[in-house]
N, C-alpha and C. Protein backbone atom coordinates (compact mmCIF):
# COMPACT_ATOMS: atom_id res chain seq x y z
N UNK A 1 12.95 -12.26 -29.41
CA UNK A 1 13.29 -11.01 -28.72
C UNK A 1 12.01 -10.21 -28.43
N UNK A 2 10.74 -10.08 -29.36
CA UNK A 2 9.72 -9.40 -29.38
C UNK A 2 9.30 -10.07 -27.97
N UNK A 3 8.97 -11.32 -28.29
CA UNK A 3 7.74 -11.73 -27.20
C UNK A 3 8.46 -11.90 -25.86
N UNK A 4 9.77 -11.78 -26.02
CA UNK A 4 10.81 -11.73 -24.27
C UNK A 4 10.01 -9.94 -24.08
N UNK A 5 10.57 -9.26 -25.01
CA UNK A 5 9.96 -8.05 -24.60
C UNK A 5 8.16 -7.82 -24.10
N UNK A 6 7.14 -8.68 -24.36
CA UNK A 6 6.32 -8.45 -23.66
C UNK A 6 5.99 -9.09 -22.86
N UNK A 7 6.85 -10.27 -22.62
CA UNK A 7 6.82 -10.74 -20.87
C UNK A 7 6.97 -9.92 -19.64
N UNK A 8 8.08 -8.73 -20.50
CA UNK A 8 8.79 -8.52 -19.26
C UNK A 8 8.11 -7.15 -19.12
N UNK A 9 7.20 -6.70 -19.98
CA UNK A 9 6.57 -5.45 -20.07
C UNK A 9 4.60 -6.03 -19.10
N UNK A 10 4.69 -7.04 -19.64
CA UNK A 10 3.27 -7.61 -18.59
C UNK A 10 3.95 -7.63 -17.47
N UNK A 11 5.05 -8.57 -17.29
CA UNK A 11 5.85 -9.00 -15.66
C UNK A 11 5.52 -7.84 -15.21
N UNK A 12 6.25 -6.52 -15.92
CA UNK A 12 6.30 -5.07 -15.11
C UNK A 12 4.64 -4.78 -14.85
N UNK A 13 4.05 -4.44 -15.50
CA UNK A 13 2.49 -4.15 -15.43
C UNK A 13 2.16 -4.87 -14.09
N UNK A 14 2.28 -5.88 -13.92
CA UNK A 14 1.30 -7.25 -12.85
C UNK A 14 2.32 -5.86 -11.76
N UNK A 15 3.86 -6.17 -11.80
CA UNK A 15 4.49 -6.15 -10.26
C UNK A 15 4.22 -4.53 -9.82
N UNK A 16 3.68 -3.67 -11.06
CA UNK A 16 3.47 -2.31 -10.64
C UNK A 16 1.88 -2.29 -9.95
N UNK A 17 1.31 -2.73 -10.43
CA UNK A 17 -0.06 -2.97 -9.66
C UNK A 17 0.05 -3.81 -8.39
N UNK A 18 0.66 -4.57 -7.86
CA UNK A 18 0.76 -5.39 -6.88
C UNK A 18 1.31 -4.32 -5.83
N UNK A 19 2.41 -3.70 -6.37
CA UNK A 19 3.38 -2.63 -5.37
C UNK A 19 2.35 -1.31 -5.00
N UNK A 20 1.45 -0.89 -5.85
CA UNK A 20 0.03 0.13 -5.45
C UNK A 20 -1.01 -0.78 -4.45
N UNK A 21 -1.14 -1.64 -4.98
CA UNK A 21 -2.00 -2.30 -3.92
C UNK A 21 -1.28 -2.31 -2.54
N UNK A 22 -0.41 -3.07 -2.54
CA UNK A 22 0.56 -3.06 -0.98
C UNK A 22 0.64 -1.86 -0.72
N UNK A 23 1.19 -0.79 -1.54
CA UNK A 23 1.43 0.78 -0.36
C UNK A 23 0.19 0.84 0.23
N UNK A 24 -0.77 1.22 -1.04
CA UNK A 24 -2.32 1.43 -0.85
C UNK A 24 -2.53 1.29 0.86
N UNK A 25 -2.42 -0.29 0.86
CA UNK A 25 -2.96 -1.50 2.41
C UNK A 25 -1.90 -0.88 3.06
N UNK A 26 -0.48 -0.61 3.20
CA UNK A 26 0.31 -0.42 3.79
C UNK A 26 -0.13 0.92 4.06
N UNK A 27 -0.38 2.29 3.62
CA UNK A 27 -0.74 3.21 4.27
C UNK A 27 -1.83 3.58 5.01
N UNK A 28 -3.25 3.15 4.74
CA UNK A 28 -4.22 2.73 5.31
C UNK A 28 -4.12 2.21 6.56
N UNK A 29 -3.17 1.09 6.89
CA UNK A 29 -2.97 0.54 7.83
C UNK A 29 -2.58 1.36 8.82
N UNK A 30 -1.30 1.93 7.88
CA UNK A 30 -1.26 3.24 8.82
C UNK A 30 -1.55 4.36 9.28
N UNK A 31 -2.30 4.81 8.46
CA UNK A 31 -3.56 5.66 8.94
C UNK A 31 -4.23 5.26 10.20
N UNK A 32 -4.99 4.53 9.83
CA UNK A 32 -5.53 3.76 10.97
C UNK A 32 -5.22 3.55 12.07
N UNK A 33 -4.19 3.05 12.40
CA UNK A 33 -3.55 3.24 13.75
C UNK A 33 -2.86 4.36 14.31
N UNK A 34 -2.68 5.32 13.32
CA UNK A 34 -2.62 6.47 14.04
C UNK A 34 -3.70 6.94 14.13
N UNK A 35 -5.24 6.83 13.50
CA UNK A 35 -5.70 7.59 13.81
C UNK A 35 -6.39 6.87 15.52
N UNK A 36 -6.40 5.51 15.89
CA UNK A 36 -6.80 4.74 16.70
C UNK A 36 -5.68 5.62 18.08
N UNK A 37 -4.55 5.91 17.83
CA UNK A 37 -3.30 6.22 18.28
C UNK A 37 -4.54 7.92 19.32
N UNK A 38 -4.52 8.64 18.15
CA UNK A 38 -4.86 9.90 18.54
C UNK A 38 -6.22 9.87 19.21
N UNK A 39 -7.27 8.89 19.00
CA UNK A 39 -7.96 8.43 19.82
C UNK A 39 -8.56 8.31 21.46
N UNK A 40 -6.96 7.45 21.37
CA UNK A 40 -6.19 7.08 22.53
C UNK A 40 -6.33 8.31 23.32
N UNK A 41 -5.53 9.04 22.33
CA UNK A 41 -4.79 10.08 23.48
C UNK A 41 -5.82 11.24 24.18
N UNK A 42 -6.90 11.53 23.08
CA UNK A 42 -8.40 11.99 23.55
C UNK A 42 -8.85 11.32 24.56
N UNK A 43 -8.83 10.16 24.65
CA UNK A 43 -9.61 9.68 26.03
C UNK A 43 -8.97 9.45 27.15
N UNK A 44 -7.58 9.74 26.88
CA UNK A 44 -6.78 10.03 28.27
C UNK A 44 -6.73 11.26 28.71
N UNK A 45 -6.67 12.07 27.74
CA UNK A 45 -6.78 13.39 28.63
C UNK A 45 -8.44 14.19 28.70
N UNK A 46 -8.97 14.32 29.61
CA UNK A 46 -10.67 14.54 30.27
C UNK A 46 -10.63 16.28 29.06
């Protein structure tokens, strides 16, 4: 029962760091293209 309990307490650890990393990249990404977005829109209008 102990060592089920720290599988599933590492399992959690690994999948909580994996899910920060992905938002992390996932918001960045989106940053980015909005800021590429607003860019845009500066060099369309003079």
């Amino acid at each position: 029962m102990g060592a089920l309990l720290g599988i599933y307490s590492v399992s959690r650890k690994i999948l909580n760091k994996t899910i920060k990393k992905f938002l992390t990249c996932h918001f960045s990404l989106r940053e980015k293209s909005s800021a590429s977005k607003i860019l845009r829109m500066h060099k369309i209008s003079p």
